[in-house]
N, C-alpha and C. Protein backbone atom coordinates (compact mmCIF):
# COMPACT_ATOMS: atom_id res chain seq x y z
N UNK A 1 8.58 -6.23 11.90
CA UNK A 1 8.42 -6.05 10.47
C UNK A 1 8.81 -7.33 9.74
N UNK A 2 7.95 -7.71 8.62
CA UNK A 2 8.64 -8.48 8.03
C UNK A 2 9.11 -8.05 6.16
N UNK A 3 9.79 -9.03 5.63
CA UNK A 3 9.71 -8.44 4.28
C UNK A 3 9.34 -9.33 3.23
N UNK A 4 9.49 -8.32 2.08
CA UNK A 4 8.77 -8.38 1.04
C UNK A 4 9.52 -8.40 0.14
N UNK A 5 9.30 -8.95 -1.01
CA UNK A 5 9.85 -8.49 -2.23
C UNK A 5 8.54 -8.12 -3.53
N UNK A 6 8.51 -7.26 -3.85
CA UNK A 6 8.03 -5.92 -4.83
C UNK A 6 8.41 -5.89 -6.15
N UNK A 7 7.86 -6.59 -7.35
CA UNK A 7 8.36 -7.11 -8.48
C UNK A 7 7.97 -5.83 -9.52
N UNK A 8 8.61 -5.58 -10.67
CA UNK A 8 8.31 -4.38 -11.48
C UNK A 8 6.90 -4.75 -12.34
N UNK A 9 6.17 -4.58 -12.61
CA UNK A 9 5.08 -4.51 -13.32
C UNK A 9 3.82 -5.57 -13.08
N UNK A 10 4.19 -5.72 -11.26
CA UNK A 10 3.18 -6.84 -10.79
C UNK A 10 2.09 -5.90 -9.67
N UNK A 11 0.97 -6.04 -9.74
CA UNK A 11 -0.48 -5.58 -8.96
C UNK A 11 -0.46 -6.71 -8.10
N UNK A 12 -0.53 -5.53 -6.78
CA UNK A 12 -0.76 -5.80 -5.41
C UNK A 12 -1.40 -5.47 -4.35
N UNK A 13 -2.30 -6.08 -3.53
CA UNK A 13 -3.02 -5.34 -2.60
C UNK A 13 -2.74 -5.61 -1.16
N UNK A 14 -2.95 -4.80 -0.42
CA UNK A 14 -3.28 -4.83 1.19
C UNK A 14 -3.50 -3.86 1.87
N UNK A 15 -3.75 -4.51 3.07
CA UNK A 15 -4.53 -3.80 4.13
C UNK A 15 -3.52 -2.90 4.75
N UNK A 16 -4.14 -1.27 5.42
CA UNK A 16 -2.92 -0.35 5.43
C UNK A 16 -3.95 -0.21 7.09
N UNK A 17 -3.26 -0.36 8.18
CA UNK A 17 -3.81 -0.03 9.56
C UNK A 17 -3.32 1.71 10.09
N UNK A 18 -4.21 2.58 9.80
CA UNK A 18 -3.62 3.90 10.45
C UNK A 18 -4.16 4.32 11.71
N UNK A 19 -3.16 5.01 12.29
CA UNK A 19 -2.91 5.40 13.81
C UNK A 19 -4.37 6.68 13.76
N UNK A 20 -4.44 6.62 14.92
CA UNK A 20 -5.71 7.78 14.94
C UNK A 20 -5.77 8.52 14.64
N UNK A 21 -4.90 9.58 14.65
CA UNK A 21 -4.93 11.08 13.70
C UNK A 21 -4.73 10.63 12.02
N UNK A 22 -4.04 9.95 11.73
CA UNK A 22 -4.00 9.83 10.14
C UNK A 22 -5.71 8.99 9.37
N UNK A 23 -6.37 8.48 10.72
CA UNK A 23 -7.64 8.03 10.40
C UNK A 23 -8.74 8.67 9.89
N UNK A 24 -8.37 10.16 10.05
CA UNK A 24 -9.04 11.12 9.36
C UNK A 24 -8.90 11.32 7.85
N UNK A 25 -7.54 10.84 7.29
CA UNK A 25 -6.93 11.29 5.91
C UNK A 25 -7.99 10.78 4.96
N UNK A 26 -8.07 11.21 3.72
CA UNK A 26 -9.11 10.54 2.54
C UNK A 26 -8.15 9.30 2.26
N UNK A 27 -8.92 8.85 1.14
CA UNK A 27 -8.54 7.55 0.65
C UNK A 27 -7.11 8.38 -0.66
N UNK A 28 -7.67 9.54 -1.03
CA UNK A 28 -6.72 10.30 -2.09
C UNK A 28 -5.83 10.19 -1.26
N UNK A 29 -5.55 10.74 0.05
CA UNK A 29 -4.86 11.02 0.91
C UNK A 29 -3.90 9.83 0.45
N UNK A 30 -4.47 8.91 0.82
CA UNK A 30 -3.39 7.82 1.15
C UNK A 30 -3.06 7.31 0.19
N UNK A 31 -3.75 7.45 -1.33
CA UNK A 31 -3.16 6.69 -1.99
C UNK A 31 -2.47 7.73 -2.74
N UNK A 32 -2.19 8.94 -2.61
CA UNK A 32 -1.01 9.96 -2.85
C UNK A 32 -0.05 9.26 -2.30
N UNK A 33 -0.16 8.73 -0.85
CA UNK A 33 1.27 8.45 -0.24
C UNK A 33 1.71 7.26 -0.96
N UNK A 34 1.07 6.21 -1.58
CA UNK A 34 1.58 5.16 -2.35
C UNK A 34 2.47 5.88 -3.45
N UNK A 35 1.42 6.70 -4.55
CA UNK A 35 1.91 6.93 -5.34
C UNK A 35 3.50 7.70 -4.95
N UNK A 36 3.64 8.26 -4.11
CA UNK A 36 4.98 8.94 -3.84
C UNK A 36 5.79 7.35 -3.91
N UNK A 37 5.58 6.55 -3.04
CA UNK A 37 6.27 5.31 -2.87
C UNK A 37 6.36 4.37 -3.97
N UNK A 38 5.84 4.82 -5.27
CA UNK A 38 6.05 3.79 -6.21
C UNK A 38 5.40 3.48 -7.34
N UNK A 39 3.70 3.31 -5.97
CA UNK A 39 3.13 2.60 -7.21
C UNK A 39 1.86 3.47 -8.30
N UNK A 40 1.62 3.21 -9.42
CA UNK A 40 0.82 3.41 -9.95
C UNK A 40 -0.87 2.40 -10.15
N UNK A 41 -1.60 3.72 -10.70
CA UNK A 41 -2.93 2.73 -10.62
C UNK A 41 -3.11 2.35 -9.54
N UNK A 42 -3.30 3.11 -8.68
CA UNK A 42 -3.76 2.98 -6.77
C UNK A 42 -5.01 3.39 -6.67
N UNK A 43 -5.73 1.79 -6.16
CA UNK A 43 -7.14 2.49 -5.67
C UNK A 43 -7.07 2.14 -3.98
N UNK A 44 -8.08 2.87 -3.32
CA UNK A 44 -7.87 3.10 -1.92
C UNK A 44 -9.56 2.76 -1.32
N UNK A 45 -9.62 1.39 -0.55
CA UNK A 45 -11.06 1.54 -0.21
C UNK A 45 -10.97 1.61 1.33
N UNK A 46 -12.46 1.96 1.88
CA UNK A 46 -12.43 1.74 3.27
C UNK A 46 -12.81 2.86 3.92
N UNK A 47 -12.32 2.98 4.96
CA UNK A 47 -12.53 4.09 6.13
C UNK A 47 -11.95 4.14 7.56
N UNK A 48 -11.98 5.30 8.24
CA UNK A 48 -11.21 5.52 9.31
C UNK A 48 -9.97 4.56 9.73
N UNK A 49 -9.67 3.61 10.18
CA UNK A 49 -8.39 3.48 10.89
C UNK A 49 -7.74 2.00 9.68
N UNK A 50 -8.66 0.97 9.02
CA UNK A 50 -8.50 0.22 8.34
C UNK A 50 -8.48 0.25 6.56
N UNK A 51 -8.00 0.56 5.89
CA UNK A 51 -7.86 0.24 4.59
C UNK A 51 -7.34 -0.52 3.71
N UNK A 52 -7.89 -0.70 2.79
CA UNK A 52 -7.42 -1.76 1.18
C UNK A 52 -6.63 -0.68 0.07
N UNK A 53 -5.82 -1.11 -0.09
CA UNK A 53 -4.83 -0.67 -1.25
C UNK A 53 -4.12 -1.10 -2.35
N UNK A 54 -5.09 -1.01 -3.54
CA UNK A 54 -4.39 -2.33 -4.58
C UNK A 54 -3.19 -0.83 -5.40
N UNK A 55 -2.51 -1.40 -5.96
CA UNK A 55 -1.47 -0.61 -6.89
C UNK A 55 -0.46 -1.41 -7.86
N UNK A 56 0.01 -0.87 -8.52
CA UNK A 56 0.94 -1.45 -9.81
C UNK A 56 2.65 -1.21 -9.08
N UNK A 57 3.44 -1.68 -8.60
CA UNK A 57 4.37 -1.74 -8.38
C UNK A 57 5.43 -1.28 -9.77
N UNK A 58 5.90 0.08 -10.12
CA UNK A 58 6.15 0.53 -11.45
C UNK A 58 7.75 0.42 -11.12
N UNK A 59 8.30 0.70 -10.29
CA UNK A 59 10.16 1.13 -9.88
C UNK A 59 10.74 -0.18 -10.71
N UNK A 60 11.92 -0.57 -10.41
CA UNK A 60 12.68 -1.65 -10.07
C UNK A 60 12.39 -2.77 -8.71
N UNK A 61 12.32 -4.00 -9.44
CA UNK A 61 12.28 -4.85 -8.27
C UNK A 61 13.03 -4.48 -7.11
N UNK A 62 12.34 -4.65 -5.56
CA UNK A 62 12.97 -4.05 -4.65
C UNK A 62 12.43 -5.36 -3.59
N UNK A 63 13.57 -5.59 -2.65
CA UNK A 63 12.93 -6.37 -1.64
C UNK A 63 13.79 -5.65 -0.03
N UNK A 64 12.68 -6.10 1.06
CA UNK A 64 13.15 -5.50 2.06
C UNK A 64 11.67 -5.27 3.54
N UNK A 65 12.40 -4.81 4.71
CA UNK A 65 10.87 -4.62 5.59
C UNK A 65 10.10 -3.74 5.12
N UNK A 66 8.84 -4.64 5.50
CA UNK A 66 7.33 -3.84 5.22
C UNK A 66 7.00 -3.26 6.98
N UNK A 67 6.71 -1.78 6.90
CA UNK A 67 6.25 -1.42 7.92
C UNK A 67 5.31 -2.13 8.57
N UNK A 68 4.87 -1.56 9.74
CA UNK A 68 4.49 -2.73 10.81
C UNK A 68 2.53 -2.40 10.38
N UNK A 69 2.87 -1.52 9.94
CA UNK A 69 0.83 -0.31 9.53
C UNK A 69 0.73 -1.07 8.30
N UNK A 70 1.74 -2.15 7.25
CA UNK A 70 1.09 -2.71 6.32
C UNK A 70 1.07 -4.55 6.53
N UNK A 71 -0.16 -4.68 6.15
CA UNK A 71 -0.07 -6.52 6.06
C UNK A 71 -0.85 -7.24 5.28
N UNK A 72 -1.42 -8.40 5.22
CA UNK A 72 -2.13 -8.92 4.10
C UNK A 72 -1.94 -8.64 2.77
N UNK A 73 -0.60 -8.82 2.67
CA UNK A 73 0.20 -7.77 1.22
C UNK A 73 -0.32 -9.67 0.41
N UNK A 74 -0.74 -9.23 -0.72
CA UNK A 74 -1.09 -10.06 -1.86
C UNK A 74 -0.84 -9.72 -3.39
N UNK A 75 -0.23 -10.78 -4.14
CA UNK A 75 0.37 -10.63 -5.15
C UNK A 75 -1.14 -10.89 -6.15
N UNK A 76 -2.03 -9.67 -6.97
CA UNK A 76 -2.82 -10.07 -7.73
C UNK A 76 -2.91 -10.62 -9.10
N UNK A 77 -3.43 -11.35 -9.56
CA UNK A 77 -3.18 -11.74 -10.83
C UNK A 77 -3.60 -10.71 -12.14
């Protein structure tokens, strides 16, 4: 894992790699699970095992490991 730091009111995207059974989930699916985690304004593209996930990072700045299922994390303008 490596980490990240997660700024309050900054849009971010990346790629989310899921394990085979969760490759079935919708894109709602998954970007419910963001929204539990934080962020707002989550869109979810893609299909089966690879996805894109942009969102609004809304909490308090937070830094720390990014699971090993997220990468290509990008800070958007």
């Amino acid at each position: 894992m490596s980490d990240y730091t997660l700024e309050t009111g900054r849009r971010y995207q990346a790629r989310i790699s899921l394990g085979l059974l969760q490759s079935v989930a919708s894109n709602d699916m998954v970007a419910d699970r963001l929204r539990e985690a934080g962020f707002d304004d989550v869109a979810v593209t893609g299909s089966g095992r690879t996805r894109t996930a942009t969102g609004l990072w809304s909490r308090d700045s937070i830094s720390g490991a990014v699971p090993s299922d997220i990468s290509d994390i990008k800070l958007l303008a």
